[in-house]
N, C-alpha and C. Protein backbone atom coordinates (compact mmCIF):
# COMPACT_ATOMS: atom_id res chain seq x y z
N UNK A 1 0.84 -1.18 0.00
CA UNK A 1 0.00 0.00 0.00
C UNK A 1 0.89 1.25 0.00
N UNK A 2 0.80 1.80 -1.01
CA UNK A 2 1.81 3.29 -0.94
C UNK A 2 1.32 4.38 -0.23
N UNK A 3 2.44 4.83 0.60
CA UNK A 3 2.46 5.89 1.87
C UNK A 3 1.94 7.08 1.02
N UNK A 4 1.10 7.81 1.56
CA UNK A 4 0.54 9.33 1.10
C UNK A 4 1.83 10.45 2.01
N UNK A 5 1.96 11.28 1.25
CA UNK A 5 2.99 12.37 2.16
C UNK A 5 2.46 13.05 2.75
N UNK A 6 2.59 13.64 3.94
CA UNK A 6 2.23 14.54 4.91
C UNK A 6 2.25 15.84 4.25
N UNK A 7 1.12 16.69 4.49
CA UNK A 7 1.50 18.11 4.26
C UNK A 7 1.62 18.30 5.44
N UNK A 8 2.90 19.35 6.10
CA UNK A 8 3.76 19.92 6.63
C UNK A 8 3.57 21.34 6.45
N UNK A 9 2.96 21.90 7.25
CA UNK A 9 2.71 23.73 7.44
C UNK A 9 4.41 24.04 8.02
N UNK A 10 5.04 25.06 7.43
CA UNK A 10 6.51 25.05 7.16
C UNK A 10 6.09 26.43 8.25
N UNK A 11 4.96 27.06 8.61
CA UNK A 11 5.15 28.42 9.17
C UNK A 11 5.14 27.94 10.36
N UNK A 12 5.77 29.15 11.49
CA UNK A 12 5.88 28.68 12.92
C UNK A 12 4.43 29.45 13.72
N UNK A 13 4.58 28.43 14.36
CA UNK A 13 2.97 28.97 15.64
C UNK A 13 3.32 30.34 15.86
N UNK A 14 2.13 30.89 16.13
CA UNK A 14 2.27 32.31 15.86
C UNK A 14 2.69 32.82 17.27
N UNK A 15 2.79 32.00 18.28
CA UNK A 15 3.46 32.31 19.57
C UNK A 15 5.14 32.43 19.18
N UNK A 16 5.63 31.84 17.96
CA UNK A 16 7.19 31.88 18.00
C UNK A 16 7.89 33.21 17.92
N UNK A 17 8.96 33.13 18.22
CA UNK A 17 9.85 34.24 18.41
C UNK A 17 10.63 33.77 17.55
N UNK A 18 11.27 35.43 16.66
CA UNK A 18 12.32 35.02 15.72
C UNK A 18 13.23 35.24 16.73
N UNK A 19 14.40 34.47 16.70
CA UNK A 19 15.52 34.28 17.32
C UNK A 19 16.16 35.64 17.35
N UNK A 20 17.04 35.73 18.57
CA UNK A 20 17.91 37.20 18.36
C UNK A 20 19.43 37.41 16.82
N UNK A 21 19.28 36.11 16.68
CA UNK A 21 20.91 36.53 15.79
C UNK A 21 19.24 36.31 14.14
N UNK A 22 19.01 35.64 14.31
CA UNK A 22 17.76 35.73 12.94
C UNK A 22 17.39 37.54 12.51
N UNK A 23 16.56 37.91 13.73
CA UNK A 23 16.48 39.52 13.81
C UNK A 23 17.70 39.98 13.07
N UNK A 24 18.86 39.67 13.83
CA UNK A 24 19.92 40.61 13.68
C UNK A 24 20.54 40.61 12.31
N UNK A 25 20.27 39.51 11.45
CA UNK A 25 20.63 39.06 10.38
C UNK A 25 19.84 39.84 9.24
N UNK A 26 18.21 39.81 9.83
CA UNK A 26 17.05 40.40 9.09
C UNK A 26 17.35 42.62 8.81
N UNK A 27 17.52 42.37 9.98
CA UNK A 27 18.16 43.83 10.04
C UNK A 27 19.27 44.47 9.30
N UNK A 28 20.44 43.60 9.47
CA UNK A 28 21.66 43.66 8.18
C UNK A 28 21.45 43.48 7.04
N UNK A 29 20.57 42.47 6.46
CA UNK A 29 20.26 42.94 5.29
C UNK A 29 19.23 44.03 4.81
N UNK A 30 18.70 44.61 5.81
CA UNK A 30 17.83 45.72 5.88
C UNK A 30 18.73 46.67 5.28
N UNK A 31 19.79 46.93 5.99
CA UNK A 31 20.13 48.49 6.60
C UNK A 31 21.42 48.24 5.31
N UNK A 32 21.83 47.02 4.85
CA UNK A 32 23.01 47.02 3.81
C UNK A 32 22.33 47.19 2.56
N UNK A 33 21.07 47.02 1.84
CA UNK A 33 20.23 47.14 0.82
C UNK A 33 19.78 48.54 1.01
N UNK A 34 19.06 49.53 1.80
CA UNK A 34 18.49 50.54 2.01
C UNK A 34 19.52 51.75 2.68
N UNK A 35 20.34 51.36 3.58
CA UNK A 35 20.94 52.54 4.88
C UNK A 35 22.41 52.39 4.68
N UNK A 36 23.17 51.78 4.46
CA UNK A 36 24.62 51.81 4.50
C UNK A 36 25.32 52.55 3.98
N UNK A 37 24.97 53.44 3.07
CA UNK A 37 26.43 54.62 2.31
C UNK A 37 25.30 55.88 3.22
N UNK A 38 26.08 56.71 2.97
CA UNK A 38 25.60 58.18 3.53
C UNK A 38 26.49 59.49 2.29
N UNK A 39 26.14 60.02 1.90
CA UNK A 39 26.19 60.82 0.78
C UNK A 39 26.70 62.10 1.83
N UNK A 40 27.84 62.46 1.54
CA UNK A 40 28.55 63.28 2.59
C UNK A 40 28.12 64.66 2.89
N UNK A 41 27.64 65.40 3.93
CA UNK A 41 27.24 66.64 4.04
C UNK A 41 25.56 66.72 3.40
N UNK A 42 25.10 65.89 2.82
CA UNK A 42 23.86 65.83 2.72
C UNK A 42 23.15 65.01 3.61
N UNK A 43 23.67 64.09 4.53
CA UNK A 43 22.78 62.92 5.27
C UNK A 43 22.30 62.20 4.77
N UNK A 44 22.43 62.45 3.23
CA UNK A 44 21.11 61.33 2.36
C UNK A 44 21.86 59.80 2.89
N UNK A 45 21.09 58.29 3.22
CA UNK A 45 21.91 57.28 3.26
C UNK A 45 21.15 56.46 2.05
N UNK A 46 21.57 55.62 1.39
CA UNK A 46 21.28 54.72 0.27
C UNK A 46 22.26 53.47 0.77
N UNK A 47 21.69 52.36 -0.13
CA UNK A 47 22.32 51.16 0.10
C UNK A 47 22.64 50.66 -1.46
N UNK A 48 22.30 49.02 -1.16
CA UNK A 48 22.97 48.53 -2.61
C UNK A 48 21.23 48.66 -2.85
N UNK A 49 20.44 48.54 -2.89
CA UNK A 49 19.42 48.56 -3.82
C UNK A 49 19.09 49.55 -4.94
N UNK A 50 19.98 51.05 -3.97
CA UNK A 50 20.21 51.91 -5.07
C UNK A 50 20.85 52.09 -5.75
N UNK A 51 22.48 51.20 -5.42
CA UNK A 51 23.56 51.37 -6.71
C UNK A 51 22.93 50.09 -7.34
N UNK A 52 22.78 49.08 -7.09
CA UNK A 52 22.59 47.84 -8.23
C UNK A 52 20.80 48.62 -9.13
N UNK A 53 20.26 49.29 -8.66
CA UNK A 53 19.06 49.79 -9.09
C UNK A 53 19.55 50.81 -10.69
N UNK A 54 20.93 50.87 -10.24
CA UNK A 54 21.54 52.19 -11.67
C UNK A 54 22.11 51.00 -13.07
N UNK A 55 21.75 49.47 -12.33
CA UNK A 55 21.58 48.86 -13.57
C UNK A 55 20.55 48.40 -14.30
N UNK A 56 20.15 48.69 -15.68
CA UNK A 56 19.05 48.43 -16.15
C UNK A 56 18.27 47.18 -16.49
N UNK A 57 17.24 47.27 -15.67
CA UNK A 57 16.53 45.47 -15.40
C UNK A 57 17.11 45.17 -14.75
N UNK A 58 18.69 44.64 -14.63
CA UNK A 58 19.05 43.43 -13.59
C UNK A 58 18.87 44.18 -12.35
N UNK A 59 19.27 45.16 -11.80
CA UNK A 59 19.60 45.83 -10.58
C UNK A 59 18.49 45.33 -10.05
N UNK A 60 17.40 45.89 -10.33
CA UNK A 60 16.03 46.03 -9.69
C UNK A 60 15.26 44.50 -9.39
N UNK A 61 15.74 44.05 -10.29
CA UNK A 61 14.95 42.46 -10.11
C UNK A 61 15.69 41.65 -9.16
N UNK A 62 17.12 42.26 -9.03
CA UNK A 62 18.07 41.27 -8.60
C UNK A 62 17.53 41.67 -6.56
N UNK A 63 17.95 43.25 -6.69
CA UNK A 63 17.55 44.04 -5.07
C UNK A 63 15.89 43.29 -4.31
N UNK A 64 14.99 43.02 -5.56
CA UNK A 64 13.70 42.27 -5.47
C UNK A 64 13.63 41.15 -4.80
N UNK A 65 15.00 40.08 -5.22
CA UNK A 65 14.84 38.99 -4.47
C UNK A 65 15.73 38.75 -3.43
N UNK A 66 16.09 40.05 -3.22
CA UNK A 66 16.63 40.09 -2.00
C UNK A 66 15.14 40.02 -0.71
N UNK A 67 14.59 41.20 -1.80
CA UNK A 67 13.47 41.32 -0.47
C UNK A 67 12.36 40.69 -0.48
N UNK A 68 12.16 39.68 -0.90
CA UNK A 68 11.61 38.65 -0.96
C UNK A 68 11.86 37.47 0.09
N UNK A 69 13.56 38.07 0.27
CA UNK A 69 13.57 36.75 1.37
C UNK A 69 13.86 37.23 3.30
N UNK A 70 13.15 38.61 3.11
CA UNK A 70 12.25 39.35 4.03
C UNK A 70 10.93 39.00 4.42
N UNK A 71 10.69 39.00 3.68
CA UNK A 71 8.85 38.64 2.86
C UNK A 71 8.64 36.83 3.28
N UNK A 72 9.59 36.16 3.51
CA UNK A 72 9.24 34.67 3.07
C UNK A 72 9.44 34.60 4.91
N UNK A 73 10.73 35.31 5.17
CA UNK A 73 10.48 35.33 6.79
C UNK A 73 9.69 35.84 7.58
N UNK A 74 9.29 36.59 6.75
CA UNK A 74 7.45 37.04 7.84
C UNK A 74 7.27 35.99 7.53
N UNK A 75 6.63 35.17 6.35
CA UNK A 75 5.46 34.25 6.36
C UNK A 75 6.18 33.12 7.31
N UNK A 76 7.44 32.84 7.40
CA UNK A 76 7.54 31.39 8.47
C UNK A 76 7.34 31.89 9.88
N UNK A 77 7.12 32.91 10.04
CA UNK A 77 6.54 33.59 11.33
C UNK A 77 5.40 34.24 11.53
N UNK A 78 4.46 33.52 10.36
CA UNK A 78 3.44 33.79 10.78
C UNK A 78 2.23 35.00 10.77
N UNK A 79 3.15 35.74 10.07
CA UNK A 79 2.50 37.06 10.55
C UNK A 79 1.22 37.34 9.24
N UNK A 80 0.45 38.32 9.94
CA UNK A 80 -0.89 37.56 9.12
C UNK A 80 -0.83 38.16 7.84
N UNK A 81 -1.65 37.88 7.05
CA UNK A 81 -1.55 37.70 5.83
C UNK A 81 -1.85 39.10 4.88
N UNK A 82 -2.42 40.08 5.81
CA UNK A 82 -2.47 41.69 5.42
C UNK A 82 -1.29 42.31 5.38
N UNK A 83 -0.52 42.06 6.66
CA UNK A 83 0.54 42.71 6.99
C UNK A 83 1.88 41.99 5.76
N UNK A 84 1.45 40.46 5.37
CA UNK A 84 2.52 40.06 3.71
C UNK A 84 2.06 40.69 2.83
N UNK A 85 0.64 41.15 2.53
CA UNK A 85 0.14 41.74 1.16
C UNK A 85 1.18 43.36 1.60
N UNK A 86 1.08 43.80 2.47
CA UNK A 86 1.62 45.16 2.78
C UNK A 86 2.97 45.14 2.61
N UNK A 87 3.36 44.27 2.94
CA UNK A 87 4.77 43.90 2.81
C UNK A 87 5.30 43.42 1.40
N UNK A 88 4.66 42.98 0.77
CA UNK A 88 4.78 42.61 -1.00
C UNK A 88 4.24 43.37 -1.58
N UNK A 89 3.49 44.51 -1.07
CA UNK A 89 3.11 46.13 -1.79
C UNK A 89 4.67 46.90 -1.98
N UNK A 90 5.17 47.19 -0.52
CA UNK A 90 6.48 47.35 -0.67
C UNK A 90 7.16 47.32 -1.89
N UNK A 91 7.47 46.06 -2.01
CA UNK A 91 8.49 45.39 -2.68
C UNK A 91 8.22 45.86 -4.08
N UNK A 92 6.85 45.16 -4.76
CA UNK A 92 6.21 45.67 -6.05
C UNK A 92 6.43 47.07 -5.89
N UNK A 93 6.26 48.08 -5.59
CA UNK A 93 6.30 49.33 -5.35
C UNK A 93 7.79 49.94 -5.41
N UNK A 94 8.77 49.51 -4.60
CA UNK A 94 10.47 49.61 -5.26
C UNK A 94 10.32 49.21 -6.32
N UNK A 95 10.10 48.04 -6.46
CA UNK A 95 10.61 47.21 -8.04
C UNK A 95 9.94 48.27 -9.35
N UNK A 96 8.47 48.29 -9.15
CA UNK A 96 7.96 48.88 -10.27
C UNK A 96 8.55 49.98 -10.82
N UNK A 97 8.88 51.16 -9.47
CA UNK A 97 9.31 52.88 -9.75
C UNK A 97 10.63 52.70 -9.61
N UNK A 98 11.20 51.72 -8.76
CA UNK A 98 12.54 52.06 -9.05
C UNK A 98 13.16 51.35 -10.33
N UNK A 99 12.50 51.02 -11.07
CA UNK A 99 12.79 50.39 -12.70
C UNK A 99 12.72 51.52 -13.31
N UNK A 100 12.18 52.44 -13.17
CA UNK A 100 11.85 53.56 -14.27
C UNK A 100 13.52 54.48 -14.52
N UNK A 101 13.53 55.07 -15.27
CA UNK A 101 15.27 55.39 -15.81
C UNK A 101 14.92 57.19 -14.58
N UNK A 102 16.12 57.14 -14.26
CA UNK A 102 16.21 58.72 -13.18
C UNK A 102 15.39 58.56 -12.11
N UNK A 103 14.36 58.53 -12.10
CA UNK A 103 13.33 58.81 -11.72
C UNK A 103 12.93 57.74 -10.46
N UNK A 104 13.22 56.38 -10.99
CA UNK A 104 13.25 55.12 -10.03
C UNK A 104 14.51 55.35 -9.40
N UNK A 105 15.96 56.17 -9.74
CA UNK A 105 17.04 56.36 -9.39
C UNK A 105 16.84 56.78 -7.78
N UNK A 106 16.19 57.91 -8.24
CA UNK A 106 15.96 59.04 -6.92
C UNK A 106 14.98 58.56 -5.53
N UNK A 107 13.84 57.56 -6.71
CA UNK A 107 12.49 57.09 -5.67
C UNK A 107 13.31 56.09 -4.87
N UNK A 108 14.71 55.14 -5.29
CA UNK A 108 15.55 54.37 -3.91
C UNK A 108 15.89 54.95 -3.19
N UNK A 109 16.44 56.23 -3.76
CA UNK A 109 17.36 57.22 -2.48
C UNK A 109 16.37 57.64 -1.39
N UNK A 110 15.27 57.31 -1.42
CA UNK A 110 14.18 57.83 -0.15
C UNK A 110 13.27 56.85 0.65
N UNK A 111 12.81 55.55 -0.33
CA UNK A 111 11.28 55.07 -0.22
C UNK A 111 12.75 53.61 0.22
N UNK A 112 12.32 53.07 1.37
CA UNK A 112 13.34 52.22 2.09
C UNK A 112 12.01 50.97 2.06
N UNK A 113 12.43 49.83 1.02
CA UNK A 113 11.20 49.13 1.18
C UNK A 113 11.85 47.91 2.59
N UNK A 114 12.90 47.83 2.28
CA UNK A 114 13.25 46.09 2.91
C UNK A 114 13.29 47.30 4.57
N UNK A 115 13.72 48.50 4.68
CA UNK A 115 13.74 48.60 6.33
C UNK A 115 12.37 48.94 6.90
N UNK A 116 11.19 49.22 5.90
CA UNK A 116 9.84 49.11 6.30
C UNK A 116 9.21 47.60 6.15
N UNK A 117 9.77 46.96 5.98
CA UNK A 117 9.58 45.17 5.87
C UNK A 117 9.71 44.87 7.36
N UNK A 118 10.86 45.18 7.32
CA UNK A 118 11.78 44.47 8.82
C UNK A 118 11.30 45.62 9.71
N UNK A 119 10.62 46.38 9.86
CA UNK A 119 9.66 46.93 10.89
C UNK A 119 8.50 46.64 11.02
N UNK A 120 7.79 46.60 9.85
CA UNK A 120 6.47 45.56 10.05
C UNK A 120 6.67 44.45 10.37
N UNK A 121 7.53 43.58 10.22
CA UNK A 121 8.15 42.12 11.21
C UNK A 121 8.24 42.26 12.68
N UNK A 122 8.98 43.00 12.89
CA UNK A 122 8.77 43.29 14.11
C UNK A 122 7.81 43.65 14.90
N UNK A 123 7.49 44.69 14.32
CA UNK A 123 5.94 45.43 14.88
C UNK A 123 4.96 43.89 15.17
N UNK A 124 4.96 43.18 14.21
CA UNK A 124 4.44 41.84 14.57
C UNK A 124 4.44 41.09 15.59
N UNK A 125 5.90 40.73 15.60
CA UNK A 125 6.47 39.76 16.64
C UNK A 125 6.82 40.15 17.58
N UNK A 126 6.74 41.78 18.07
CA UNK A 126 6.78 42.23 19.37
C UNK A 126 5.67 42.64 20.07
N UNK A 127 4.50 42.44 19.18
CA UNK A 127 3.24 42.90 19.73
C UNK A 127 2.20 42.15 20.62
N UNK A 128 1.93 42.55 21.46
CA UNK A 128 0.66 41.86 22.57
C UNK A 128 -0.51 41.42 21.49
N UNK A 129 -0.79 40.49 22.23
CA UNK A 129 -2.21 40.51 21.08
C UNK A 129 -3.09 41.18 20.84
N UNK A 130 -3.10 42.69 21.97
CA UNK A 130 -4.25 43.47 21.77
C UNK A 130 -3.71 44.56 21.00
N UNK A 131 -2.03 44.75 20.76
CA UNK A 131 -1.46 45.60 19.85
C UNK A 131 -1.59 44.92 18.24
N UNK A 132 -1.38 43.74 18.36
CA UNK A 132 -1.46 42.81 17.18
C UNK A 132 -2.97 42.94 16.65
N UNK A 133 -3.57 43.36 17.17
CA UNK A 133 -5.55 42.89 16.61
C UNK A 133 -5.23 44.91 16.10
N UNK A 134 -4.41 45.67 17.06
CA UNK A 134 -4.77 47.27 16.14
C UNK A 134 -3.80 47.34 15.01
N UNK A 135 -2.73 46.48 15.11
CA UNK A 135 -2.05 46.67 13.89
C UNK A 135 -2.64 45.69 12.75
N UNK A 136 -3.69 44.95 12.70
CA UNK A 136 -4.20 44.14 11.77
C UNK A 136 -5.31 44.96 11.58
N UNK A 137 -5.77 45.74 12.00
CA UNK A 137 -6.95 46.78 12.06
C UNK A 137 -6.51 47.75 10.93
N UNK A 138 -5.06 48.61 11.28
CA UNK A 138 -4.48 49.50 10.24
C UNK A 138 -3.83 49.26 9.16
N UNK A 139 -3.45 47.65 8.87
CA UNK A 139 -3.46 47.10 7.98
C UNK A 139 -4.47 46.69 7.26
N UNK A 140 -5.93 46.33 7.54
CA UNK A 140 -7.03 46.78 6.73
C UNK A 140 -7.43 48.04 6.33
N UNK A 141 -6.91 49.01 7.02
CA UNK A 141 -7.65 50.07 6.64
C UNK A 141 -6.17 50.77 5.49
N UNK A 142 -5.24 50.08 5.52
CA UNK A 142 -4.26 50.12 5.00
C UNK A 142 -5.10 49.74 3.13
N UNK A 143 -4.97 48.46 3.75
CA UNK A 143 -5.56 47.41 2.17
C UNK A 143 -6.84 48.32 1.67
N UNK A 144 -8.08 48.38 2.22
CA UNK A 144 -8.82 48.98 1.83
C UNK A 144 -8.61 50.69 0.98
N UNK A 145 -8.15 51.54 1.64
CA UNK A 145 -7.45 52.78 0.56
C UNK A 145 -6.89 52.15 -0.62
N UNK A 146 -5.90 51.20 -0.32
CA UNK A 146 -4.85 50.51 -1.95
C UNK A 146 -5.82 50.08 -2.70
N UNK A 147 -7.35 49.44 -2.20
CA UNK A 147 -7.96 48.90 -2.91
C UNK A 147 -8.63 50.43 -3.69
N UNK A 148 -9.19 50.57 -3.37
CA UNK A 148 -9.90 52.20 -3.64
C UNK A 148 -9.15 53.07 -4.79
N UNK A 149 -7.79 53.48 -4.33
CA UNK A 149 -7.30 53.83 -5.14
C UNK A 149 -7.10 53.08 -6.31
N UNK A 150 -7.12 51.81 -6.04
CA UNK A 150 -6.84 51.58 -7.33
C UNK A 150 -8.21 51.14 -8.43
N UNK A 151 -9.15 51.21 -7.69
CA UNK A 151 -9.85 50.99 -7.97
C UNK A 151 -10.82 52.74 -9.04
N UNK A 152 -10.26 53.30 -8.07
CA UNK A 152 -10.38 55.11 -9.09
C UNK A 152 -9.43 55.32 -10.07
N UNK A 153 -7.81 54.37 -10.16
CA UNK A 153 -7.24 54.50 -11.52
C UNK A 153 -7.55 53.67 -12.40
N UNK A 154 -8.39 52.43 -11.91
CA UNK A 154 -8.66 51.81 -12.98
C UNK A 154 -9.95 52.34 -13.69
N UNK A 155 -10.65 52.82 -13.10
CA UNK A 155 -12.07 53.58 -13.87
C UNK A 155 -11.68 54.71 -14.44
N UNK A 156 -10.55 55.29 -14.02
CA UNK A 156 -10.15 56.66 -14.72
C UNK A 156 -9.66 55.87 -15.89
N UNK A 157 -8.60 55.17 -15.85
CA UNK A 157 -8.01 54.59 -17.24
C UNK A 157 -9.43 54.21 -18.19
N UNK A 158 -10.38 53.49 -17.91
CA UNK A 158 -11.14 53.53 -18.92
C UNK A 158 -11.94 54.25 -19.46
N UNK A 159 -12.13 55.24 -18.18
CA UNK A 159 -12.69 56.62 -19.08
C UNK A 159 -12.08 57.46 -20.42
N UNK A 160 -10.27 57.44 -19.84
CA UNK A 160 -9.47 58.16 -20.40
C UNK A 160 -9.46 57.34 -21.65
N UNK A 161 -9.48 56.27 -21.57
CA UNK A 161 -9.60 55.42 -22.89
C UNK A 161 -10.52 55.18 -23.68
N UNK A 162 -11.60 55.35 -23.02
CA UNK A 162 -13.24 56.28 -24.21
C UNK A 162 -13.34 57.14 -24.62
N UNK A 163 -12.75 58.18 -23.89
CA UNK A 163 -12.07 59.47 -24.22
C UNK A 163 -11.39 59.54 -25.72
N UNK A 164 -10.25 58.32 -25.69
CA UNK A 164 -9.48 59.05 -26.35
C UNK A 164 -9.96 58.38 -27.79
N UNK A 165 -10.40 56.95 -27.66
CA UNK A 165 -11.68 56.45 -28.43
C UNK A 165 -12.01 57.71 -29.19
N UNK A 166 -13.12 58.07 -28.80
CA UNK A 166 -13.94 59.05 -29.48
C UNK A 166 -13.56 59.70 -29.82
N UNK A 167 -12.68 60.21 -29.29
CA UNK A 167 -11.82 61.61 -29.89
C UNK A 167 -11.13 60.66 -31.45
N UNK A 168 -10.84 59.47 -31.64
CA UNK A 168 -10.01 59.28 -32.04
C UNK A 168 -10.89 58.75 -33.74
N UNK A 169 -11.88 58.18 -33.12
CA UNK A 169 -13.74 58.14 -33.73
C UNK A 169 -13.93 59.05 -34.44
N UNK A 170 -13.74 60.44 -34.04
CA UNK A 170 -14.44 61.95 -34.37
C UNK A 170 -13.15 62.16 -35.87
N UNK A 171 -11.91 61.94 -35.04
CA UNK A 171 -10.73 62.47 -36.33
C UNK A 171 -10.77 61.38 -37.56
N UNK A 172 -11.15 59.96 -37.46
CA UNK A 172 -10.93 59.03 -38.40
C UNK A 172 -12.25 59.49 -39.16
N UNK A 173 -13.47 59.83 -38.81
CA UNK A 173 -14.64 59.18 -39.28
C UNK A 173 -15.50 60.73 -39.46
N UNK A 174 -15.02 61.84 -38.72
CA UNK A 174 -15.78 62.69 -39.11
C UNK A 174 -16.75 63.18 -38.25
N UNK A 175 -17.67 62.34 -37.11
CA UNK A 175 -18.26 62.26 -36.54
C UNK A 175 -18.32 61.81 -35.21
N UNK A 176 -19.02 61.62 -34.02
CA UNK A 176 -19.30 60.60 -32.94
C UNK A 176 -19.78 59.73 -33.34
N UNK A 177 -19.96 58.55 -32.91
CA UNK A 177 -20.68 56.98 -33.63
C UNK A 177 -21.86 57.55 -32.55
N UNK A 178 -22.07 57.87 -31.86
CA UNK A 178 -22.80 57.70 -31.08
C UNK A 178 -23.99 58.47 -31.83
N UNK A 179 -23.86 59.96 -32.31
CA UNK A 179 -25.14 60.69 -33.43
C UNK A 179 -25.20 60.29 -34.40
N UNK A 180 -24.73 58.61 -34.68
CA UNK A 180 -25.23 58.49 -35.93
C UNK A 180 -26.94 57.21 -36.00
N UNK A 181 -26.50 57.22 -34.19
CA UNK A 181 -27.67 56.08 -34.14
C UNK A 181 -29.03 56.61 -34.26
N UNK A 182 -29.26 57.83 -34.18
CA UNK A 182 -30.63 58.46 -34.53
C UNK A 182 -31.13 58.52 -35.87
């Protein structure tokens, strides 16, 4: 009779503690991707996400799976599943703008995704459960705006795109399609 395999939940009880040298590890790659150079007499600090980010495509995808394996250590700890969507908003959010040429240059030098990762980790795993139920609270009300908003660029995009339709209707054809149905 052949053995069936166990599924095995790989995440830890949500009572676990990340270890102190784990933290400390989570943190170094925080602060070496986002905080480690300091731009002299300006205070600005940047890391490698922003010099490997000044290469085109690889930088950005490469800094990505760095923070991904931020992202994978929340989930073996548990932490709930708003606070990973928030945390993989992050990430998409470097990756997307800081791909863009100049412009994604500048958005690393400020928007610190992996040291707002490894604070929402924490914020997690140091919280009482009655701090843990308000930070899952502002992480819905978090999700809900992202939803919203995006939910007003996606209706704007299709307006703007009937828009440009018609407009585009009016120059090919002479007319609106729409006064010709009478």
């Amino acid at each position: 009779m052949p053995v069936e395999p166990e599924l095995i939940d790989r995440r830890l009880n949500s009572d676990a503690r990340l270890r102190a040298d784990d933290r400390e590890a989570l943190r170094q790659i925080s602060r070496w991707m986002d905080n480690v150079f300091e731009i002299p007499g300006l205070g600005v600090r940047f890391g490698l996400d922003s010099l490997l980010g000044l290469l085109p495509g690889f930088g950005d995808a490469a800094t990505s799976l760095v923070s991904l394996y931020i992202l994978q250590a929340a989930n073996r700890h548990n932490v709930s599943r708003v606070t990973l969507v928030r945390m993989g908003f992050n990430i998409g959010l470097d990756w997307l703008v800081g791909s863009l040429p100049f412009v994604g240059d500048l958005f690393d030098l400020y928007f610190k995704a992996n040291l707002r990762n490894v604070a929402l980790l924490e914020k997690h795993l140091d919280a009482n459960p009655h701090a843990q139920q308000q930070a899952r609270r502002g992480d819905w009300l978090f999700m809900t705006g992202l939803v919203i908003v995006l939910l007003l660029a996606f209706v704007g995009s299709v307006a703007i795109t009937l828009f440009i339709a018609a407009t585009v209707g009016v120059w090919l054809f002479g007319s609106a399609p729409l006064n010709d149905l009478s």
